[in-house]
Protein backbone atom coordinates (compact mmCIF):
# COMPACT_ATOMS: atom_id res chain seq x y z
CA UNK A 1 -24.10 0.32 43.29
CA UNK A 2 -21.97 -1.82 41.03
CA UNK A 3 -20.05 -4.70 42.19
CA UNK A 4 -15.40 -3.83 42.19
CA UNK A 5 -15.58 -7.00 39.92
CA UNK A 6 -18.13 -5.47 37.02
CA UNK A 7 -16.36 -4.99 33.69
CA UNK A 8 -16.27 -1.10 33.42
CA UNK A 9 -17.05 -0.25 29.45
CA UNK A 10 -16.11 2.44 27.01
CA UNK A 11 -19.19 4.04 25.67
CA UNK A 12 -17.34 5.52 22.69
CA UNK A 13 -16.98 1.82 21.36
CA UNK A 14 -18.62 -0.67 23.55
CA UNK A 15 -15.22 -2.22 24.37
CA UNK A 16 -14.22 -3.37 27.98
CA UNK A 17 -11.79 -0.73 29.89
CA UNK A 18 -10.75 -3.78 32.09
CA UNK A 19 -6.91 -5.02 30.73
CA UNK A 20 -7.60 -7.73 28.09
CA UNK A 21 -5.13 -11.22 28.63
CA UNK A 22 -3.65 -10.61 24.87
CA UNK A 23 -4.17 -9.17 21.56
CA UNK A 24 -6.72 -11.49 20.62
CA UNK A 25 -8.75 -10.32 23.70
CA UNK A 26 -8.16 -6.91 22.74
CA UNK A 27 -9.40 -6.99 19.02
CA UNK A 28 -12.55 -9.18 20.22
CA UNK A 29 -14.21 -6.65 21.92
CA UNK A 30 -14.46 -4.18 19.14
CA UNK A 31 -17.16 -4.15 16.21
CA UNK A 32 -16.59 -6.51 13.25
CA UNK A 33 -15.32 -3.53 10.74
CA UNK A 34 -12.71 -2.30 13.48
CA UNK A 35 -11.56 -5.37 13.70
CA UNK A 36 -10.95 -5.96 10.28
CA UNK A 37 -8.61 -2.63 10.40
CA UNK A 38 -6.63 -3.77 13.82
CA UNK A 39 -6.37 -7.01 12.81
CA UNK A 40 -4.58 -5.96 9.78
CA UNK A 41 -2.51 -3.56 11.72
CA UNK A 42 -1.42 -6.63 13.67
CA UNK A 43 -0.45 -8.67 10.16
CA UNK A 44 1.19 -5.69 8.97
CA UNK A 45 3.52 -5.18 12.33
CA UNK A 46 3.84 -8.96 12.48
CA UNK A 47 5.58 -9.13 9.00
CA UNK A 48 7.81 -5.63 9.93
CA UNK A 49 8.76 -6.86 12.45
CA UNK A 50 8.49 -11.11 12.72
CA UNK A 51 10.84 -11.79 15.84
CA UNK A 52 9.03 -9.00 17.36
CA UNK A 53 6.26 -11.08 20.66
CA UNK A 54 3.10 -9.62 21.00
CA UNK A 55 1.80 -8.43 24.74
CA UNK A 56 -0.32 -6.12 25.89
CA UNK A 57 1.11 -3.12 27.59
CA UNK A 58 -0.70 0.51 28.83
CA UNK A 59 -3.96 -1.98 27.74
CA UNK A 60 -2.97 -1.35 24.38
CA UNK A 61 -1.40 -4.41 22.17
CA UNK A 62 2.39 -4.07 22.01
CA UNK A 63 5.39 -5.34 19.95
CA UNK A 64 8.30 -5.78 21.93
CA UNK A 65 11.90 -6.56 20.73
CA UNK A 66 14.44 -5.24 22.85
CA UNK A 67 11.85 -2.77 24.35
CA UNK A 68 8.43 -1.30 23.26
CA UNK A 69 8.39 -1.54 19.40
CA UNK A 70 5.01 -0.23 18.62
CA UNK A 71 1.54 0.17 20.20
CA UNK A 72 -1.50 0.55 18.24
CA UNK A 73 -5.05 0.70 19.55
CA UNK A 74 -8.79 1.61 18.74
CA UNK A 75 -10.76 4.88 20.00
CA UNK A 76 -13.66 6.44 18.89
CA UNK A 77 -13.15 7.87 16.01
CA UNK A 78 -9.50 6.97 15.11
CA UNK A 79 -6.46 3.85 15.61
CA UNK A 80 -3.54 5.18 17.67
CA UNK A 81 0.17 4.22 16.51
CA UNK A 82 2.52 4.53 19.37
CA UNK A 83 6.17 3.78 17.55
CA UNK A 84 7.97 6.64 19.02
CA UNK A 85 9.21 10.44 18.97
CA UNK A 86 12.34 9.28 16.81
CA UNK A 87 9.92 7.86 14.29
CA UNK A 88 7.21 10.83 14.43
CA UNK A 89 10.06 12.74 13.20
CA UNK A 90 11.72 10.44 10.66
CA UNK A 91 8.29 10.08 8.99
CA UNK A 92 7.00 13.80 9.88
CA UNK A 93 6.28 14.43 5.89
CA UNK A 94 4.31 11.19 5.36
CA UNK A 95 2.57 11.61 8.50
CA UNK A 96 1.12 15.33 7.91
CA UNK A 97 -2.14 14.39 6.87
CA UNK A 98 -2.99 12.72 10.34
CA UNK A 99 -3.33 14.25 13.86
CA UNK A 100 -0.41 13.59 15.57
CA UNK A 101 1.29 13.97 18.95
CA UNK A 102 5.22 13.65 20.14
CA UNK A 103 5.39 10.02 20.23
CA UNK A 104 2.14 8.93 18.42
CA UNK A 105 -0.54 9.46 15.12
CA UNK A 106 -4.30 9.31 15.28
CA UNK A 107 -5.65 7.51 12.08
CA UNK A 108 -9.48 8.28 11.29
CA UNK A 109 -11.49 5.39 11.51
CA UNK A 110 -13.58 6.64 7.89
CA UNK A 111 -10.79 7.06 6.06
CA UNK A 112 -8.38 4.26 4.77
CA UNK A 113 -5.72 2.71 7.26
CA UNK A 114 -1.77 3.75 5.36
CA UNK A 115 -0.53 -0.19 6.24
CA UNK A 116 2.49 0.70 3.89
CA UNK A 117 3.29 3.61 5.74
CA UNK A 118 2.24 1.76 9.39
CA UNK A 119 4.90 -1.17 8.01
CA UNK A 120 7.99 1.32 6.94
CA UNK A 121 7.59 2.83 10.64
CA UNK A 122 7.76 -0.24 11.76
CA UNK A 123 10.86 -1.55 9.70
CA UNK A 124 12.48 1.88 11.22
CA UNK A 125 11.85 0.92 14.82
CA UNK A 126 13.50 -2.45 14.60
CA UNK A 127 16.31 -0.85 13.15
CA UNK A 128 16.50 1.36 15.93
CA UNK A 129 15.80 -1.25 18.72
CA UNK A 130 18.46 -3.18 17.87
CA UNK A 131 20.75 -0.77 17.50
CA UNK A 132 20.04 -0.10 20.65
CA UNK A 133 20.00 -3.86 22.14
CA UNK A 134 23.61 -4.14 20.77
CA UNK A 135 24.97 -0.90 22.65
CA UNK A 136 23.95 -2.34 25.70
């Protein structure tokens, strides 16, 4: 019987399920060649978006500037973009290659990571953010 204090794991990537203190945490705990790709996600989001802070939130790493910016986070077979439903649809053409949900896109791990594409969603969400920030 395991011990409430054992680190759980993820057998589809040998990661920790157990919430990691930051980003840096987070990338860590994957294989070298992931990352390669989620650190570059991270550089890519960092220049979109460069007042943006960085936190983890829903275990995933997180952007936040006047509210959730993006997620983004490795699986299995595929890194998860979280921006948001507004954005799915704004970017529904360029994003019709991928596996995609309401308010998120699944991009295969074998095939190559769209970082152009990841930083124009991103330039659209900070738009949107503070748009929002400045109704409030």
């Amino acid at each position: 019987m395991a011990k409430k204090d054992t680190p759980k794991g993820d057998a589809s990537t040998g990661a920790s399920t157990e919430t990691p203190r930051g980003i840096d945490e987070y990338i860590a705990r994957f294989p070298a060649d992931i990352q390669e790709k989620l650190q570059k996600i991270r550089e890519t989001v960092q220049k979109a978006a460069p007042e943006a802070t960085e936190k983890i939130s829903y275990q995933l790493p997180t952007f936040y500037l006047c509210g959730n910016l993006v997620h983004f986070g490795a699986f299995k077979k595929h890194i998860g973009l979280y921006p948001s439903p507004s954005a799915m649809t704004s970017f529904d053409e360029e994003l019709a290659p991928y596996k995609r949900a309401k308010g998120s896109v699944n991009f295969p791990l074998d095939e190559p990571i769209p970082y152009d594409l990841i930083d124009k969603i991103v330039r659209f969400r900070v738009k949107e953010n503070l748009q929002e920030c400045e109704k409030e």
